[in-house]
PDB file of N, CA and C in Angstrom:
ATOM      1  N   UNK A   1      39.804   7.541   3.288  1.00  0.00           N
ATOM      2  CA  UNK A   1      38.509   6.921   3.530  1.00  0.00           C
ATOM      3  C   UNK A   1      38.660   5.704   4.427  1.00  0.00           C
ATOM      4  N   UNK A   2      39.721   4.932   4.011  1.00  0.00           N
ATOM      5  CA  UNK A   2      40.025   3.605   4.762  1.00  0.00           C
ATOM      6  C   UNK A   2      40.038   4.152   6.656  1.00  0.00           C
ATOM      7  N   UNK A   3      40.662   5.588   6.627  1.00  0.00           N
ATOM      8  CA  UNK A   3      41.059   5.349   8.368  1.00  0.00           C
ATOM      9  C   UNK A   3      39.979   5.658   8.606  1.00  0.00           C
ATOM     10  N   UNK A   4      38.830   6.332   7.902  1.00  0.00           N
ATOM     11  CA  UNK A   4      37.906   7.101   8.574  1.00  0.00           C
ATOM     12  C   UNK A   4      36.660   5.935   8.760  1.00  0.00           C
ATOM     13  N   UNK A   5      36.870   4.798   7.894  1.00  0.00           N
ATOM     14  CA  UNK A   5      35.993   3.799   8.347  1.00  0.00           C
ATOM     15  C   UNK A   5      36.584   2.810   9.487  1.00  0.00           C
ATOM     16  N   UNK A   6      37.840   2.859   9.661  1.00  0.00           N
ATOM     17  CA  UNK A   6      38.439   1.935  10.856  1.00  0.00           C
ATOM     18  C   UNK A   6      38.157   3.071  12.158  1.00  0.00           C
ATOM     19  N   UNK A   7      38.213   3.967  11.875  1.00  0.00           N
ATOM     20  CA  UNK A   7      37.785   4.763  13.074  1.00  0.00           C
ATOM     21  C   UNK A   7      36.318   4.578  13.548  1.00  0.00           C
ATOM     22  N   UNK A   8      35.718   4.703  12.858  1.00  0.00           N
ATOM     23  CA  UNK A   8      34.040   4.687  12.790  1.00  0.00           C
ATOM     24  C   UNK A   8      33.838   3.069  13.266  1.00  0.00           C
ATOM     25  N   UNK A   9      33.907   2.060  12.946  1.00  0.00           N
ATOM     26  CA  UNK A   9      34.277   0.538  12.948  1.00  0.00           C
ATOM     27  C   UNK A   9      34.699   0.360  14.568  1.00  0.00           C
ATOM     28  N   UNK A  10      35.522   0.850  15.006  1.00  0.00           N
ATOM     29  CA  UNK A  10      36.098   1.134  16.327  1.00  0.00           C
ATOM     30  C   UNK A  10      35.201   1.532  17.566  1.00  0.00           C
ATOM     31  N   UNK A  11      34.361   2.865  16.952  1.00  0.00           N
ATOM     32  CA  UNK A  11      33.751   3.392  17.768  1.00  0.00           C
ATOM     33  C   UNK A  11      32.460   2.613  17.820  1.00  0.00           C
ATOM     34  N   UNK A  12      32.334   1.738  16.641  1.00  0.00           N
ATOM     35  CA  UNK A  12      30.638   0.754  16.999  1.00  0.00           C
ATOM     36  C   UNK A  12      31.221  -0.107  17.693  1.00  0.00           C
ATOM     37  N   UNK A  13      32.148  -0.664  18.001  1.00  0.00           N
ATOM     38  CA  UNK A  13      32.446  -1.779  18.618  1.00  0.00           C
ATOM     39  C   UNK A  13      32.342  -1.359  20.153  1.00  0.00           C
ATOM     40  N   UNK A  14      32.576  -0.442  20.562  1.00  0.00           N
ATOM     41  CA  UNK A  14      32.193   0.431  21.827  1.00  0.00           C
ATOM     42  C   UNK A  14      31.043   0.789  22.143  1.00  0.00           C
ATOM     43  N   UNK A  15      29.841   0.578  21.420  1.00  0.00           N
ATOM     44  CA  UNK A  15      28.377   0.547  21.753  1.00  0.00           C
ATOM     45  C   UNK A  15      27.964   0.082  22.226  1.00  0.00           C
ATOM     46  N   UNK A  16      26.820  -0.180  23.551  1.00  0.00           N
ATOM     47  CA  UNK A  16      26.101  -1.120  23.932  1.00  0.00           C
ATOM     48  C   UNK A  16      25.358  -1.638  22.712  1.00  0.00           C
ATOM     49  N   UNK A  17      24.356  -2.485  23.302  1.00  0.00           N
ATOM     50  CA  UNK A  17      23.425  -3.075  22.415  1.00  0.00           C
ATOM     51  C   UNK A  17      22.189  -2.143  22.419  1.00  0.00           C
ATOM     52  N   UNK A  18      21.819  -1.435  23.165  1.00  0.00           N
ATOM     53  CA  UNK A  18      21.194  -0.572  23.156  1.00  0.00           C
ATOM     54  C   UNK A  18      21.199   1.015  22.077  1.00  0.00           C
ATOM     55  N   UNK A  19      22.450   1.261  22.581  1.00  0.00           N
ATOM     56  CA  UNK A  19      23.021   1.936  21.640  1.00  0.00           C
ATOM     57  C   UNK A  19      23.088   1.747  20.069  1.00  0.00           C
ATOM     58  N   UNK A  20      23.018   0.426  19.704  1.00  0.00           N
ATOM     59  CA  UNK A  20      23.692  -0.142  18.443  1.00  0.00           C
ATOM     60  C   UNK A  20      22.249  -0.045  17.436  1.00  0.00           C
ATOM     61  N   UNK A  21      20.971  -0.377  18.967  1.00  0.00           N
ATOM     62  CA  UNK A  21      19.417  -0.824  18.196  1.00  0.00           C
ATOM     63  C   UNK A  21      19.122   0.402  17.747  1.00  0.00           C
ATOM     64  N   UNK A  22      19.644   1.804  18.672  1.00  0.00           N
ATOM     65  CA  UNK A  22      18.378   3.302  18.323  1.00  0.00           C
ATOM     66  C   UNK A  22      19.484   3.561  17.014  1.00  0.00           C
ATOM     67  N   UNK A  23      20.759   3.601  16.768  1.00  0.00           N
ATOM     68  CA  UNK A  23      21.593   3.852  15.531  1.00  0.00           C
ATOM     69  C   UNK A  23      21.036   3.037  14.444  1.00  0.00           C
ATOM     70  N   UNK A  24      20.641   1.913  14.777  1.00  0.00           N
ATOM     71  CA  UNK A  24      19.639   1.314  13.372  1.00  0.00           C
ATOM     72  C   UNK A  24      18.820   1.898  13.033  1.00  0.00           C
ATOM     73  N   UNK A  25      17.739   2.262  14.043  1.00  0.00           N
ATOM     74  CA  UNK A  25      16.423   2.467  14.010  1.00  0.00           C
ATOM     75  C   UNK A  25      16.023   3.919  13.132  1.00  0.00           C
ATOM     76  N   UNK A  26      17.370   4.270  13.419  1.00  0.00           N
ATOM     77  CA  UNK A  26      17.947   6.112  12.683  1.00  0.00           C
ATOM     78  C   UNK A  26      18.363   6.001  11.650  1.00  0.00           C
ATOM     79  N   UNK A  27      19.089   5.335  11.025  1.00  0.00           N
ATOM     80  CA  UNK A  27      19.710   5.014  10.019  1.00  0.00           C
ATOM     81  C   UNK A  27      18.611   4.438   9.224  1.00  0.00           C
ATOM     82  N   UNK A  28      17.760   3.533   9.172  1.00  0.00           N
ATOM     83  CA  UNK A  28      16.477   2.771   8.643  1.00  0.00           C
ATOM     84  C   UNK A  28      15.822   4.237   8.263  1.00  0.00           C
ATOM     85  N   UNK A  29      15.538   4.903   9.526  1.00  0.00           N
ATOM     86  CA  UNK A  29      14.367   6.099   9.136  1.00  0.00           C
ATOM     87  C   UNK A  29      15.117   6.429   7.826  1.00  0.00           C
ATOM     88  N   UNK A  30      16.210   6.950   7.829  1.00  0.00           N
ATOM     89  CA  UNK A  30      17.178   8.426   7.145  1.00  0.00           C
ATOM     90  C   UNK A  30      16.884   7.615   5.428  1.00  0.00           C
ATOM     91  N   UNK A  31      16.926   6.154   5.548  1.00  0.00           N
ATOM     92  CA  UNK A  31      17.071   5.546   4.297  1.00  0.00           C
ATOM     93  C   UNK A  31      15.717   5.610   3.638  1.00  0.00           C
ATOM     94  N   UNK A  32      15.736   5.410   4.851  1.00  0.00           N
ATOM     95  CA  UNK A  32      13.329   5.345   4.165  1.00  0.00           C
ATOM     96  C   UNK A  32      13.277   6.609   3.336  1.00  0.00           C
ATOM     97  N   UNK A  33      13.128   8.073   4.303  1.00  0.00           N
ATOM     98  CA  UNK A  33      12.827   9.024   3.503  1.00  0.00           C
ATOM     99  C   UNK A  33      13.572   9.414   2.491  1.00  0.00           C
ATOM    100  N   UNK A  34      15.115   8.980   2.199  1.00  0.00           N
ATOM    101  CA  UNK A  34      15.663   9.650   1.529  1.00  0.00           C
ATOM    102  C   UNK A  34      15.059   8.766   0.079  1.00  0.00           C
ATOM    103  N   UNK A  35      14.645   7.191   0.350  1.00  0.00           N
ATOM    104  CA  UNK A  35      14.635   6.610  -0.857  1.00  0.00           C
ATOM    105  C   UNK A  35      12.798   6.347  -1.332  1.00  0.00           C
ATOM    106  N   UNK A  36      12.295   6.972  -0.402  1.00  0.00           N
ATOM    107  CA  UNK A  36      10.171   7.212  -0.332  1.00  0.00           C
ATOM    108  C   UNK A  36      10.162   6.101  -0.487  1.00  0.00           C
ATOM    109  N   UNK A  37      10.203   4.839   0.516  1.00  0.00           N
ATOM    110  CA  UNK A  37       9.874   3.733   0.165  1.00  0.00           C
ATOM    111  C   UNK A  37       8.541   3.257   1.364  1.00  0.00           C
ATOM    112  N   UNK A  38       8.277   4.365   2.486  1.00  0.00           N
ATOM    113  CA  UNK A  38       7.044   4.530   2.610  1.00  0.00           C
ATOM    114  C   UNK A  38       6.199   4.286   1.692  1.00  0.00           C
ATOM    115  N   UNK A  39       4.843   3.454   2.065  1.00  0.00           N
ATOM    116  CA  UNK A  39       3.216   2.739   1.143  1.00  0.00           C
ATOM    117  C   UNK A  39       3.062   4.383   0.942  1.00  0.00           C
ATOM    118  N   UNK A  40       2.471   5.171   0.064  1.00  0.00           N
ATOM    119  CA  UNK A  40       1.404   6.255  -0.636  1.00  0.00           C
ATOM    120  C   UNK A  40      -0.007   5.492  -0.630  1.00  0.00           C
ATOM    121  N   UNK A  41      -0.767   6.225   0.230  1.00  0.00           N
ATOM    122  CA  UNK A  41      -1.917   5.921   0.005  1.00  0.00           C
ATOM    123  C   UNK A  41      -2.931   6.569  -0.624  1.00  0.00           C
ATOM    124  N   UNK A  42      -2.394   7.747  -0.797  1.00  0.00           N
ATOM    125  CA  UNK A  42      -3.048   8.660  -1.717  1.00  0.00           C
ATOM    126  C   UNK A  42      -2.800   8.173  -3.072  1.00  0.00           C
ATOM    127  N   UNK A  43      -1.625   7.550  -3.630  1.00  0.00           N
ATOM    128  CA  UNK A  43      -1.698   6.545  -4.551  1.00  0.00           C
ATOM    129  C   UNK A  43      -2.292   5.483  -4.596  1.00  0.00           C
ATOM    130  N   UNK A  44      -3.165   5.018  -3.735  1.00  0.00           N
ATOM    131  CA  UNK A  44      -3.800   4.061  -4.145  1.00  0.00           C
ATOM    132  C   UNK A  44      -3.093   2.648  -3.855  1.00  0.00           C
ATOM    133  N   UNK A  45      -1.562   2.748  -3.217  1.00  0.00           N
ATOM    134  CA  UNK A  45      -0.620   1.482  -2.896  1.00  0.00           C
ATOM    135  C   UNK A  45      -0.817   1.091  -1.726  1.00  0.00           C
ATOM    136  N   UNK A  46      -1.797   0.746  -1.114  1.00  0.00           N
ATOM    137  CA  UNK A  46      -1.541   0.421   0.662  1.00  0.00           C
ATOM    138  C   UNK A  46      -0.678  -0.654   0.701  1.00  0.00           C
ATOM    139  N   UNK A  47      -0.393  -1.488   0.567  1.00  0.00           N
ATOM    140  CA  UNK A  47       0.019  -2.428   0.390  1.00  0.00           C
ATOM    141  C   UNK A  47       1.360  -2.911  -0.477  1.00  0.00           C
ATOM    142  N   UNK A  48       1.806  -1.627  -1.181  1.00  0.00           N
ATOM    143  CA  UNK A  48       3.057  -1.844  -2.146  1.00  0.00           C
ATOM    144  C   UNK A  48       3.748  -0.737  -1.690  1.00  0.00           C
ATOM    145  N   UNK A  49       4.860  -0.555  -0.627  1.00  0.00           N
ATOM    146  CA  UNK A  49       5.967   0.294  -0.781  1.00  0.00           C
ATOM    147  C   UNK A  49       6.568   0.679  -2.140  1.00  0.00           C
ATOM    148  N   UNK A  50       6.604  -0.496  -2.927  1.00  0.00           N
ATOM    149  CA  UNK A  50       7.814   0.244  -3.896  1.00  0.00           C
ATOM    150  C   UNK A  50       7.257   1.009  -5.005  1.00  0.00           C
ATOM    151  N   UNK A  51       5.458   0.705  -4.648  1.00  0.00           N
ATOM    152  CA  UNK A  51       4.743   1.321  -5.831  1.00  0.00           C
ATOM    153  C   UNK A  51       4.986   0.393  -6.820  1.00  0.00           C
ATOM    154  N   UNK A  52       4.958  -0.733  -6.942  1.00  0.00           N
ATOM    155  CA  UNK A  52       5.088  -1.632  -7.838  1.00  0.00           C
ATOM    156  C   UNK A  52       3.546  -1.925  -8.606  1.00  0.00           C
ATOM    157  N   UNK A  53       3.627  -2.475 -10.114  1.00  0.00           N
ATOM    158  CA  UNK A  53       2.203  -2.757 -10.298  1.00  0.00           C
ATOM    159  C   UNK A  53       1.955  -3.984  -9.937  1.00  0.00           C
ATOM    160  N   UNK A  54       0.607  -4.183  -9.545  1.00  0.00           N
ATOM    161  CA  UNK A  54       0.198  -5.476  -8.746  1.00  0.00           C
ATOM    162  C   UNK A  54      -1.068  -6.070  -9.793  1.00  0.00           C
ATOM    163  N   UNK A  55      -0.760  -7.421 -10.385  1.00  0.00           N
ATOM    164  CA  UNK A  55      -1.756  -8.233 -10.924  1.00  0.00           C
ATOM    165  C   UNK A  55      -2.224  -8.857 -10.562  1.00  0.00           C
ATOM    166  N   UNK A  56      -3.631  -8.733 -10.396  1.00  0.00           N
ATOM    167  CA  UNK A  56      -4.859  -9.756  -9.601  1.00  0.00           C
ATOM    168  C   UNK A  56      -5.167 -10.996 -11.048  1.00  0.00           C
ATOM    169  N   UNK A  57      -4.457 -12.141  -9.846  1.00  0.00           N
ATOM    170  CA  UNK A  57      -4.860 -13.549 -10.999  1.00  0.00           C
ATOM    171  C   UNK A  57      -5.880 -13.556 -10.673  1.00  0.00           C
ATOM    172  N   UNK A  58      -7.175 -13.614 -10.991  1.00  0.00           N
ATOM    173  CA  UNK A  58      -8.307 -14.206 -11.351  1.00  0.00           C
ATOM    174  C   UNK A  58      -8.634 -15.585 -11.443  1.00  0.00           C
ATOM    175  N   UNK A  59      -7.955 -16.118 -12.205  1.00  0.00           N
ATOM    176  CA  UNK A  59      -7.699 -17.477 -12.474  1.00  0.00           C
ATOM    177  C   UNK A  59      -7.435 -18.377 -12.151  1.00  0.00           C
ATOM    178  N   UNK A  60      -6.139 -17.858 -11.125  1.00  0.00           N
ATOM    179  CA  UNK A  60      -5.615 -18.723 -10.318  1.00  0.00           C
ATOM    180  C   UNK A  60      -6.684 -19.385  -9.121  1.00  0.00           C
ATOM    181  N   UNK A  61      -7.030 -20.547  -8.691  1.00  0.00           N
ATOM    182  CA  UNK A  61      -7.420 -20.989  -7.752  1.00  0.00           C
ATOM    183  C   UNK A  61      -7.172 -20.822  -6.372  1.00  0.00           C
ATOM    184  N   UNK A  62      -7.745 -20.084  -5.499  1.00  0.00           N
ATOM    185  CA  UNK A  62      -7.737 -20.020  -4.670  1.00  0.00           C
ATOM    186  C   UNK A  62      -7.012 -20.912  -3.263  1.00  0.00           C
ATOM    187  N   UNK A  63      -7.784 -21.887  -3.676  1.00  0.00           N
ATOM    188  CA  UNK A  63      -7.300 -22.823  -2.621  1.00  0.00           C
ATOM    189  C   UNK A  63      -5.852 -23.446  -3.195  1.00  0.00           C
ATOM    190  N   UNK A  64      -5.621 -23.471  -4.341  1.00  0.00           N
ATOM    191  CA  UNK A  64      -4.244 -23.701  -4.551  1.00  0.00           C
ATOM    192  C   UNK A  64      -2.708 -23.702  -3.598  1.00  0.00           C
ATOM    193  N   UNK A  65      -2.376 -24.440  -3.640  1.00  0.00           N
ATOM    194  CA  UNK A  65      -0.828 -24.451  -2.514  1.00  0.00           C
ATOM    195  C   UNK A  65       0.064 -25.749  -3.442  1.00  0.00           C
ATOM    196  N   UNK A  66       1.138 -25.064  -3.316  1.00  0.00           N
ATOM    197  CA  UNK A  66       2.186 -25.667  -4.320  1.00  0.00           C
ATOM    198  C   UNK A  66       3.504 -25.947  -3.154  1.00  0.00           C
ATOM    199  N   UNK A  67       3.402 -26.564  -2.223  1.00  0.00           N
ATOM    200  CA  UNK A  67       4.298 -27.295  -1.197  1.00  0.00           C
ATOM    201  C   UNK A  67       4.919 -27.692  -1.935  1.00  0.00           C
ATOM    202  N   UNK A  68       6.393 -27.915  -1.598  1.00  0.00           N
ATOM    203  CA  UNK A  68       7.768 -28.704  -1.716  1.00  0.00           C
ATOM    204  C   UNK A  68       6.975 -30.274  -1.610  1.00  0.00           C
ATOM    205  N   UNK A  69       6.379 -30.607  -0.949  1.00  0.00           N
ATOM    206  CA  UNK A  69       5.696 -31.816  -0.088  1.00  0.00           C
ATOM    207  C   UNK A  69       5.222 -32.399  -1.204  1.00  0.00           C
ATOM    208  N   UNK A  70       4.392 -31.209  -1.882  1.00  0.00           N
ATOM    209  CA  UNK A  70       3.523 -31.612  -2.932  1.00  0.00           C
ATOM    210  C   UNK A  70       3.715 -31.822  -4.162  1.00  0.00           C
ATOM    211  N   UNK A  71       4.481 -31.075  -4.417  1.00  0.00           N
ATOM    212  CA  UNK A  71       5.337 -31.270  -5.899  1.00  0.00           C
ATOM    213  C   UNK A  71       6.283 -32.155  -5.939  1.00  0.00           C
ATOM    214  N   UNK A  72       7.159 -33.104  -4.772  1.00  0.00           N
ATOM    215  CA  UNK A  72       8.561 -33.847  -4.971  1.00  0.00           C
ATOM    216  C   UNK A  72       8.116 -35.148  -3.972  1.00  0.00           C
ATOM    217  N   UNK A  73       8.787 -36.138  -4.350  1.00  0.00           N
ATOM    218  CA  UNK A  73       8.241 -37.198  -3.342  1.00  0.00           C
ATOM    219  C   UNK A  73       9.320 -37.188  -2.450  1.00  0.00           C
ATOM    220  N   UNK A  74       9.878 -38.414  -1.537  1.00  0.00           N
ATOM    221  CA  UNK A  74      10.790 -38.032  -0.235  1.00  0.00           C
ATOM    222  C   UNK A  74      11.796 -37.833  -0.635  1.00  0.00           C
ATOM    223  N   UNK A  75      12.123 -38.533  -2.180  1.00  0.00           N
ATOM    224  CA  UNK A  75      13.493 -38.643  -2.704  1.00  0.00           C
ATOM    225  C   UNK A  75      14.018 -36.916  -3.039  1.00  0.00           C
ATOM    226  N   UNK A  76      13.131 -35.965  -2.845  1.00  0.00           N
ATOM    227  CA  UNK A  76      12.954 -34.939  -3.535  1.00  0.00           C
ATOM    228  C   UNK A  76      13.293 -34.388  -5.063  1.00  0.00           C
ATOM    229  N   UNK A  77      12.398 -35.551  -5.679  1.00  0.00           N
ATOM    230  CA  UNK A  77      12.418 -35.683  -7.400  1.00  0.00           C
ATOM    231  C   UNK A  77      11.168 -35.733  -8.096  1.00  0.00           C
TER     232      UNK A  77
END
């Protein structure tokens, strides 16, 4: 396994940059479908690839923002 990744290792180093972007871009696809992490919208997820459940706070205030700025003074304490 070891030579067959120093071989492989070898041969990316011989890629343009061009070359290197469409081997991502292939590799990304191959992972996507193999792992459906494509949104389902027929599920009802536009917005959640992983199909995760999503809780609408209600409660929470809207205009709310919780900055570093805002919570710590310069000393950051």
């Amino acid at each position: 396994m070891t030579a067959q990744l120093d071989k492989l290792l070898n041969e990316l180093k011989q890629l343009s940059l061009e070359e290197l972007l469409t081997l991502q871009e292939r590799i990304i696809g191959e992972v996507r479908s193999k792992t459906h992490l494509e949104p389902s919208i027929a599920a009802g997820n536009e917005g959640n690839a992983l199909g995760l459940k999503v809780w609408q706070w209600s409660n929470w205030p809207a205009d709310a923002t919780y900055r570093r700025e805002e919570l710590y003074d310069d000393d950051g304490r």
